[in-house]
Protein backbone atom coordinates (compact mmCIF):
# COMPACT_ATOMS: atom_id res chain seq x y z
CA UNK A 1 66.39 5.19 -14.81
CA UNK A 2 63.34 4.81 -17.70
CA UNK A 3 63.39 1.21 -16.41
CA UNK A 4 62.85 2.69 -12.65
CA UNK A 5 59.91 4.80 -13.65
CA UNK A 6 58.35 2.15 -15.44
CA UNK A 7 58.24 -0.10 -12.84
CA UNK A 8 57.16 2.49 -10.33
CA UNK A 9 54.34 3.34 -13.33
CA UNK A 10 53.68 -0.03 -13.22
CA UNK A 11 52.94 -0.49 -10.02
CA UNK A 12 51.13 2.73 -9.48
CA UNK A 13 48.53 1.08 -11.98
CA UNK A 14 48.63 -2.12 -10.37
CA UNK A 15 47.59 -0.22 -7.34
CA UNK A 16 45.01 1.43 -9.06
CA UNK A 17 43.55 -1.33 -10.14
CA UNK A 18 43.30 -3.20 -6.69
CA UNK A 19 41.66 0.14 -5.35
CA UNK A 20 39.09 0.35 -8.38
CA UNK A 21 38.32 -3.42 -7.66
CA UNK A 22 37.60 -2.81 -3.80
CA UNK A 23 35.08 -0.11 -4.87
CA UNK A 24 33.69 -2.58 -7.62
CA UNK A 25 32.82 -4.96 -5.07
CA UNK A 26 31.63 -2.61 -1.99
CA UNK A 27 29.42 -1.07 -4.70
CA UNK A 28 27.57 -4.72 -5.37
CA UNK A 29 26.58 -4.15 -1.78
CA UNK A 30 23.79 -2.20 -3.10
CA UNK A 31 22.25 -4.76 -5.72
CA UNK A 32 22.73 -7.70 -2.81
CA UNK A 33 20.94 -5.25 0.06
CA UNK A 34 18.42 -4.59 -2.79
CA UNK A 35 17.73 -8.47 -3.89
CA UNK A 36 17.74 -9.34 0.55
CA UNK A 37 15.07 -6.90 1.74
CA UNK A 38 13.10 -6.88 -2.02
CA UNK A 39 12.55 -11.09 -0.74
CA UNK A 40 12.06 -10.04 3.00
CA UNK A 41 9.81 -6.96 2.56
CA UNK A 42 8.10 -7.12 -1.09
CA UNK A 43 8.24 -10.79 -2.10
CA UNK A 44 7.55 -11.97 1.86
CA UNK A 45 4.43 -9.88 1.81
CA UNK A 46 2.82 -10.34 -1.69
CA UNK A 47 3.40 -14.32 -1.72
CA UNK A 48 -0.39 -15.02 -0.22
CA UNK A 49 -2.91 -12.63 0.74
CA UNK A 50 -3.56 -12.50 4.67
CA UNK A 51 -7.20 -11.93 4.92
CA UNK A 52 -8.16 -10.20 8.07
CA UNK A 53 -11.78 -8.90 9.24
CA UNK A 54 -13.35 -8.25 5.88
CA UNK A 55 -16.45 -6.80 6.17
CA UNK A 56 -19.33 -8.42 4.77
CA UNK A 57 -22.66 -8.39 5.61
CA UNK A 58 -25.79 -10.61 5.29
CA UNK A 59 -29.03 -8.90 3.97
CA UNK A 60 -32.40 -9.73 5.44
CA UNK A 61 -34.14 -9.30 8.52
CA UNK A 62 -31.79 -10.31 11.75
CA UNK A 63 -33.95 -13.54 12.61
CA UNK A 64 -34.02 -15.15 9.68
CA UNK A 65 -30.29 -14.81 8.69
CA UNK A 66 -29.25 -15.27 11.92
CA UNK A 67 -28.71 -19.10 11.09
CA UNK A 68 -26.22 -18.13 7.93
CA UNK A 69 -24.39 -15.32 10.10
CA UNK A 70 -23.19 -17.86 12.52
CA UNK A 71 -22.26 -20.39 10.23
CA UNK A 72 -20.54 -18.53 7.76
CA UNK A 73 -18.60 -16.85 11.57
CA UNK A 74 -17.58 -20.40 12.59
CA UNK A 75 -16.74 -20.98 8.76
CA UNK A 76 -14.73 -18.03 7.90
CA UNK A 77 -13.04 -17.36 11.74
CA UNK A 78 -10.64 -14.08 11.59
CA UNK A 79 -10.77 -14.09 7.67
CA UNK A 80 -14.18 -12.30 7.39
CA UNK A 81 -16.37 -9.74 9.69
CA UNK A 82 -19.68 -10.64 9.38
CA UNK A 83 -22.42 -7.89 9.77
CA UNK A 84 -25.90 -8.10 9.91
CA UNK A 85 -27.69 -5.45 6.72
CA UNK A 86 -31.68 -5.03 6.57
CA UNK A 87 -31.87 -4.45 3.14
CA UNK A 88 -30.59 -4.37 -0.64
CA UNK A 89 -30.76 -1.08 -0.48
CA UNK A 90 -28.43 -0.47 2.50
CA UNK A 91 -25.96 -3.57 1.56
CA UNK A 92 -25.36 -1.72 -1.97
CA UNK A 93 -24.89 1.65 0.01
CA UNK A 94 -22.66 0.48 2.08
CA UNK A 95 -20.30 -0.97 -0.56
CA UNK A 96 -20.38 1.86 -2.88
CA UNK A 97 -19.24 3.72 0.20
CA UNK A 98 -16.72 1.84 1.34
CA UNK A 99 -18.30 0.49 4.78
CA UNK A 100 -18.52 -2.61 3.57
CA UNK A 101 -16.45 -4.87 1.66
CA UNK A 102 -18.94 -6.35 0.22
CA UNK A 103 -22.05 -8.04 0.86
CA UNK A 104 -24.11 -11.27 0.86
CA UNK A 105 -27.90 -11.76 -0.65
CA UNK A 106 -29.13 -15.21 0.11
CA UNK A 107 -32.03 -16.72 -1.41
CA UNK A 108 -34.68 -18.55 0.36
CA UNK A 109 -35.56 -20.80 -2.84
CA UNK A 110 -32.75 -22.19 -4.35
CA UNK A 111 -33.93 -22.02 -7.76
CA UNK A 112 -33.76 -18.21 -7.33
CA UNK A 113 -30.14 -17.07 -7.62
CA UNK A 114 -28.17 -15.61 -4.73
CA UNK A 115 -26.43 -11.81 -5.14
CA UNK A 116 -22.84 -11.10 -3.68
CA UNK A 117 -22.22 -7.30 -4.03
CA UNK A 118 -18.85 -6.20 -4.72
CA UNK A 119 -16.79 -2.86 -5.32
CA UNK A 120 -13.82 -4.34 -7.09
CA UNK A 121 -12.04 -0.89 -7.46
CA UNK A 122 -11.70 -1.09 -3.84
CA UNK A 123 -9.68 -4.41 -3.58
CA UNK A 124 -10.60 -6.92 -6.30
CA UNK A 125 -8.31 -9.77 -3.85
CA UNK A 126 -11.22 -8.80 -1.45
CA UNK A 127 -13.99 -8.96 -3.93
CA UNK A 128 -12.59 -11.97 -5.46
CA UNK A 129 -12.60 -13.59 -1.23
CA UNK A 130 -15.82 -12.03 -0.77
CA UNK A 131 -17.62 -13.80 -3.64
CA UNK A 132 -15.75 -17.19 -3.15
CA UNK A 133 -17.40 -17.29 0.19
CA UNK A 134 -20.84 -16.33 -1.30
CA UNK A 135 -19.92 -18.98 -3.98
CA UNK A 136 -19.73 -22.13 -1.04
CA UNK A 137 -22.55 -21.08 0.71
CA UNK A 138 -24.85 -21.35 -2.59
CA UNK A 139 -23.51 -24.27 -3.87
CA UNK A 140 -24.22 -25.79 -0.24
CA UNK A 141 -28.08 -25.17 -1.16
CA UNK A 142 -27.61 -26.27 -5.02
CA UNK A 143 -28.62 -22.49 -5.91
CA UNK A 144 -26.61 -19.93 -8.75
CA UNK A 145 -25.19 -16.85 -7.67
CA UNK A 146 -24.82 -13.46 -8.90
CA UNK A 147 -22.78 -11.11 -8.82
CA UNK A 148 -22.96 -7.89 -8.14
CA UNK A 149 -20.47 -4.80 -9.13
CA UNK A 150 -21.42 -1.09 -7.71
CA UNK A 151 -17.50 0.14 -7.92
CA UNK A 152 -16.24 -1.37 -11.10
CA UNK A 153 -12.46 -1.22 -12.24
CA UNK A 154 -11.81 0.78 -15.56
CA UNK A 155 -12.36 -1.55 -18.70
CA UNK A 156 -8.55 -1.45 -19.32
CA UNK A 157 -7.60 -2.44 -15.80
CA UNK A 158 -9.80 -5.37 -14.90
CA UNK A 159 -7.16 -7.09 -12.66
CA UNK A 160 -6.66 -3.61 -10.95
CA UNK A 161 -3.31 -3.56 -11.61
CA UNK A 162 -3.56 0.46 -12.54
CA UNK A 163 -2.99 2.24 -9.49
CA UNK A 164 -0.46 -0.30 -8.26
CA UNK A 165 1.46 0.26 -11.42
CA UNK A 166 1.53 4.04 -10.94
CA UNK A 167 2.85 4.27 -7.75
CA UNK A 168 5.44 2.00 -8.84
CA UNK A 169 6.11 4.42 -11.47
CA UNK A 170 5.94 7.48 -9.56
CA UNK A 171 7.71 5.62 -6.51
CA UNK A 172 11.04 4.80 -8.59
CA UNK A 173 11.13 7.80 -10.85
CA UNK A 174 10.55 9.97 -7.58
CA UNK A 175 13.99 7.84 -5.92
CA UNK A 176 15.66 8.23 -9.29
CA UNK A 177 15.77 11.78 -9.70
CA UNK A 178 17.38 13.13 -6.68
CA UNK A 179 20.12 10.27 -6.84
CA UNK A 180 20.71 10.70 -10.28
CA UNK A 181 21.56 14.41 -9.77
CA UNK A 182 23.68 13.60 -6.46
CA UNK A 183 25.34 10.74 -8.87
CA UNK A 184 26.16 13.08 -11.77
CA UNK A 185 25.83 16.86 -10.37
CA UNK A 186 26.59 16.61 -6.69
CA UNK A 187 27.51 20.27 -7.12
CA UNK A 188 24.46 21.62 -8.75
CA UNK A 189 23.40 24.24 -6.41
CA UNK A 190 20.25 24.09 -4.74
CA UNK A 191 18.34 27.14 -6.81
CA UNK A 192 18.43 24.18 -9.71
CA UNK A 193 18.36 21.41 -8.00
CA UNK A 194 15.22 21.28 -6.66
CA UNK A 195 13.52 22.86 -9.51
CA UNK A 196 14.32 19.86 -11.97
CA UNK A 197 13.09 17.43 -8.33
CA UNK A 198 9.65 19.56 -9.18
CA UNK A 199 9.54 19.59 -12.34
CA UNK A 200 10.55 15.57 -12.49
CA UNK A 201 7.49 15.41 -9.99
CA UNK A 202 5.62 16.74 -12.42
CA UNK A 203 6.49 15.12 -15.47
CA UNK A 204 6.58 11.65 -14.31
CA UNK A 205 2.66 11.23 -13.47
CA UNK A 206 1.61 13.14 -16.53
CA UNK A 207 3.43 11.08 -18.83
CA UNK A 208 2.39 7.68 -16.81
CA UNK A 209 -1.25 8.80 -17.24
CA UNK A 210 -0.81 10.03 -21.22
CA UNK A 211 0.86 6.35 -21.62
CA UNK A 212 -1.37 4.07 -19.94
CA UNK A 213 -4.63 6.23 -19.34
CA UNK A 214 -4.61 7.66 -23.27
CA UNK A 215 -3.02 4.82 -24.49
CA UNK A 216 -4.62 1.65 -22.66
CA UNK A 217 -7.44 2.84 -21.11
CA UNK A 218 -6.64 2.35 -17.81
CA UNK A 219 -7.27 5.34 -15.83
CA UNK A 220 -10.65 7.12 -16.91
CA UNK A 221 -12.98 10.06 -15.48
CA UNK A 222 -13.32 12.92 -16.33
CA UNK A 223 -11.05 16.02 -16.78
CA UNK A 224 -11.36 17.33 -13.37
CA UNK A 225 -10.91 13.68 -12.01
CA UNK A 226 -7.97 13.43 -14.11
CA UNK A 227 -6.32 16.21 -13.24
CA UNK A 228 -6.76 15.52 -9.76
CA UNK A 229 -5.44 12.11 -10.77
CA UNK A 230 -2.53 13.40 -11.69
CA UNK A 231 -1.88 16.34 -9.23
CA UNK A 232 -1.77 13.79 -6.33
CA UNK A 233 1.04 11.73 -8.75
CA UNK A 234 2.87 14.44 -8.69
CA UNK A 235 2.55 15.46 -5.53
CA UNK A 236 3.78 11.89 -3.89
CA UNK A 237 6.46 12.21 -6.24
CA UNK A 238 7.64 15.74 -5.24
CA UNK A 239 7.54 13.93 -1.69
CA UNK A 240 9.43 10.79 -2.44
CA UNK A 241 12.23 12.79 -4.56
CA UNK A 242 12.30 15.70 -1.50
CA UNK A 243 12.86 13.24 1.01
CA UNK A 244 15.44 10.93 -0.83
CA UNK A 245 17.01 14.18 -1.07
CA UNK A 246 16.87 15.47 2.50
CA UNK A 247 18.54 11.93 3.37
CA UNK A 248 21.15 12.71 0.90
CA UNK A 249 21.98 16.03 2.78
CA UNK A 250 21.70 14.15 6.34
CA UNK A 251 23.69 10.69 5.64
CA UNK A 252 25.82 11.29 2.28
CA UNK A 253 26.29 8.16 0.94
CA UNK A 254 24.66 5.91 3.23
CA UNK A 255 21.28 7.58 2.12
CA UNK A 256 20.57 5.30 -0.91
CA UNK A 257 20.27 2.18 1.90
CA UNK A 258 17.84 4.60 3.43
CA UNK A 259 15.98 6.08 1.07
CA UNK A 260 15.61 2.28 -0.63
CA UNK A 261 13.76 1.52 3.30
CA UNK A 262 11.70 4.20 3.23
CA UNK A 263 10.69 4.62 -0.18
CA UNK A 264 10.56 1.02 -1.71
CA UNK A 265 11.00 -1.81 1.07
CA UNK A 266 8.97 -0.33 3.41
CA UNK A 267 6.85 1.80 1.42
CA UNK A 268 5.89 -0.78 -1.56
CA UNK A 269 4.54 -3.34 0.49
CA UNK A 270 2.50 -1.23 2.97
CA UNK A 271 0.56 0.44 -0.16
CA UNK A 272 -2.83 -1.21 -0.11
CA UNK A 273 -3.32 -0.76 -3.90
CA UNK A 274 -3.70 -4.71 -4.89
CA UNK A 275 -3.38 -6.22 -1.34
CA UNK A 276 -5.92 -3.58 0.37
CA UNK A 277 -5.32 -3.35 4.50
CA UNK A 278 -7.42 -6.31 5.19
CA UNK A 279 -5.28 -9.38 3.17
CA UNK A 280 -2.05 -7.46 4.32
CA UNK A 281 0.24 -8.98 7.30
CA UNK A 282 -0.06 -7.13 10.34
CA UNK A 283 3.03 -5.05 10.50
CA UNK A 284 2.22 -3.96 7.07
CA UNK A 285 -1.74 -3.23 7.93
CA UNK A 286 -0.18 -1.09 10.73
CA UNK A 287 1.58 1.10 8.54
CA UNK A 288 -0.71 1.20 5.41
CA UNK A 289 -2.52 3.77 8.24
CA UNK A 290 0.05 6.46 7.96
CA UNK A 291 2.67 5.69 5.42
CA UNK A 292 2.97 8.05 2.29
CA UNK A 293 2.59 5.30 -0.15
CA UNK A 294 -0.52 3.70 1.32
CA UNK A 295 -2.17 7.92 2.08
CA UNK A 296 -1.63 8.48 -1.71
CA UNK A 297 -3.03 4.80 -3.17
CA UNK A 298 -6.48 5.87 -0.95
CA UNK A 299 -6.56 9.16 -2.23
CA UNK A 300 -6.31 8.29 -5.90
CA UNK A 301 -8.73 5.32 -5.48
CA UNK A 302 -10.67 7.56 -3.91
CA UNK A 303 -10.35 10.39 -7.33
CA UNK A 304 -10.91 7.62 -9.61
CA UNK A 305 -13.74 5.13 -8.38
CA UNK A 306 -15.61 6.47 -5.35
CA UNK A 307 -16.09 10.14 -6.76
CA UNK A 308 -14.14 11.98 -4.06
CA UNK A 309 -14.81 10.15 -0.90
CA UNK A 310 -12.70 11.20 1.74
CA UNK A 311 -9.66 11.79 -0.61
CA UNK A 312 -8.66 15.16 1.65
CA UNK A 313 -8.42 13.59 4.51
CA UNK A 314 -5.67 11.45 2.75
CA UNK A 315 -3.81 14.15 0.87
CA UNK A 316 -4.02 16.04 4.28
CA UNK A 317 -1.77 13.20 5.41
CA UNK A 318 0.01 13.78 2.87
CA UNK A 319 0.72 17.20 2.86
CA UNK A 320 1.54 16.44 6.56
CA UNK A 321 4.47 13.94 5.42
CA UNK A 322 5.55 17.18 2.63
CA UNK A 323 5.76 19.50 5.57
CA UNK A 324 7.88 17.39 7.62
CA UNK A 325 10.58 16.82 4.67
CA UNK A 326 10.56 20.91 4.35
CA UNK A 327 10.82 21.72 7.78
CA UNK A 328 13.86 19.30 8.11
CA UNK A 329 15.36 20.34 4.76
CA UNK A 330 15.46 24.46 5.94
CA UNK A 331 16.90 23.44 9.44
CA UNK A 332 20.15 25.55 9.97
CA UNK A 333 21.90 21.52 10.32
CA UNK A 334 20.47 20.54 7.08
CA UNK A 335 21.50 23.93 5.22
CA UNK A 336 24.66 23.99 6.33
CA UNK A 337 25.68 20.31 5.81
CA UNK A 338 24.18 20.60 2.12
CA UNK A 339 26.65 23.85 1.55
CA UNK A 340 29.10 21.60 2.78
CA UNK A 341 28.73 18.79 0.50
CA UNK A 342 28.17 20.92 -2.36
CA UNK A 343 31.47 22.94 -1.67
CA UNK A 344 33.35 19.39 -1.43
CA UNK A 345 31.33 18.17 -4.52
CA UNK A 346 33.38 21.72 -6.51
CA UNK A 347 36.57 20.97 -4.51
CA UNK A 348 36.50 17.28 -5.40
CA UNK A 349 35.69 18.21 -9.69
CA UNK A 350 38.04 20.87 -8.94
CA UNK A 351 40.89 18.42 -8.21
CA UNK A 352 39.78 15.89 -10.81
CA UNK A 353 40.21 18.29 -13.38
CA UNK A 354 43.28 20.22 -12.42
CA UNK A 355 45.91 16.99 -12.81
CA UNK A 356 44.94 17.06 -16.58
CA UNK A 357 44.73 20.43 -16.75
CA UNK A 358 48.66 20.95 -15.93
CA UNK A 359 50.48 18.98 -18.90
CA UNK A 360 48.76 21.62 -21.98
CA UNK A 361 49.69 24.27 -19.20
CA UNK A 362 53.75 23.76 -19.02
């Protein structure tokens, strides 16, 4: 008889064991979807710049540059858009407002330097393609060139790596939250869930600036810009860990794969922050439009190095992806499917707990 239950113990474990394997391997699904669309999507877009219609222009009156403006069009083909700009004056405006990508001087005597004027906190891959072209053209005529900077980078961030870097941060902590809680807490109710998802929101691009923008002088401005600064952080945050959660309540399980698309694979490589819309592959230029990543990279750019400009037309688009998330969320579907989950989240503990609950009970 002892030897009977032992052997059915036995193979009760054995059983066990096979079943905890199974979900061992299914779960390496995730890091092997991860590594496959991280190569297709991030590494497939950030390998070599695309450079697409930037926009520079050639300063002096239209007659005389004409000449340069259609070589340097024959030269540079789809890579570059090049404009025709009376003067210094309106190249530099231009730049510092973002019409222009940057723009070209030339000298008539070539032992007069040339100027190329760039706004590296607006794309310094563009700047950098911008005054490589500048650069061939001068050393065609033997002259020097110089350049030019009317939106510089922040001392501490002179690759512009910064903003890049924080949407990274706020992108994964945003993801994090909401799964961590549906990992560890699937019953927390909703009066406490999505508190801690806002307060996470919060936290994340506050700490992120303290760190780097405190620490290593990468984000500056003052305390109104930084405050804005962060506010939008926080906001793209709230939206990332909102929607990662309405997928949750929509898909169960399956909403990591989907949240990963929509928040990393597509989202990361559409964002414009080093690789600005025109060096980005067109399926990627098409969504840096619209996409919440890309709306929230413009908006801080736009807080931190062009005073303002147009940032609430981007956190209107913003705002626009936040209202979608809430309207879904408070559907009557999405209510009732999260009650559901949460009451089979307490039946599930429930059951887990009961078992080994029974032996101190007889």
């Amino acid at each position: 008889m002892t030897q009977h239950v032992t052997r059915r113990g036995g193979a009760a474990a054995e059983e066990d064991l096979r079943a905890q394997t199974r979900l061992a391997v299914g779960a390496m699904l995730v890091p092997i979807f991860f590594v496959l669309l991280f190569a297709a999507c991030i590494i497939g877009t950030y390998h070599k710049p695309h450079p697409n219609d930037i926009a520079v222009g050639v300063v002096g009156p239209p007659a005389a540059t004409a000449p340069l403006r259609s070589g340097l069009e024959k030269q540079a083909g789809e890579a570059f858009d090049i404009r025709q700009v009376t003067t210094v004056a309106e190249a530099a405006h231009d730049v510092r407002q973002g019409d222009l990508d940057a723009a070209f001087v030339p000298t008539a005597d070539p032992s007069r330097p040339a100027t190329v004027i760039v706004a590296s906190a607006g794309g310094r891959i563009v700047a950098t393609a911008a005054e490589t072209l500048a650069r061939a053209v001068t050393a065609q005529q033997g002259a020097q060139l110089v350049v030019r900077e009317v939106r510089p980078l922040a001392p501490g961030d002179e690759i512009g790596l910064g903003v890049f870097m924080f949407m990274i941060v706020c992108t994964i902590c945003g993801y994090l939250a909401p799964t961590i809680l549906e990992t560890v807490t699937p019953a927390l109710p909703p009066s406490r869930r999505y508190p801690i998802i806002a307060g996470v929101a919060v936290l994340v691009p506050t700490l992120a600036y303290l760190v780097a923008g405190l620490g290593f002088g990468v984000y500056e401005g003052s305390a109104g810009t930084i405050a804005a600064f962060i506010g939008v952080g926080a906001l793209y945050t709230l939206i990332v860990g909102l929607g990662t959660r309405l997928l949750q309540v929509l898909l169960g399980p399956p909403a990591l794969f989907a949240a990963l698309v929509i928040f990393i694979f597509l989202n990361i490589p559409s964002l414009g922050a080093t690789y600005t819309d025109s060096v980005l592959p067109g399926f990627w230029r098409v969504l840096n439009q619209f996409w919440i990543g890309a709306l929230t990279v413009d908006a801080e750019r736009s807080i931190l190095y062009f005073g303002g400009l147009d940032v609430w037309s981007h956190v209107l688009g913003m705002l626009a992806w936040l209202a979608v998330v809430l309207v879904l969320l408070l559907l009557p579907v999405a209510r009732t499917l999260e009650r559901r989950r949460e009451g089979a989240a307490v039946a599930g503990a429930a059951g887990a707990v009961g078992p080994q609950a029974r032996p101190f009970a007889q």
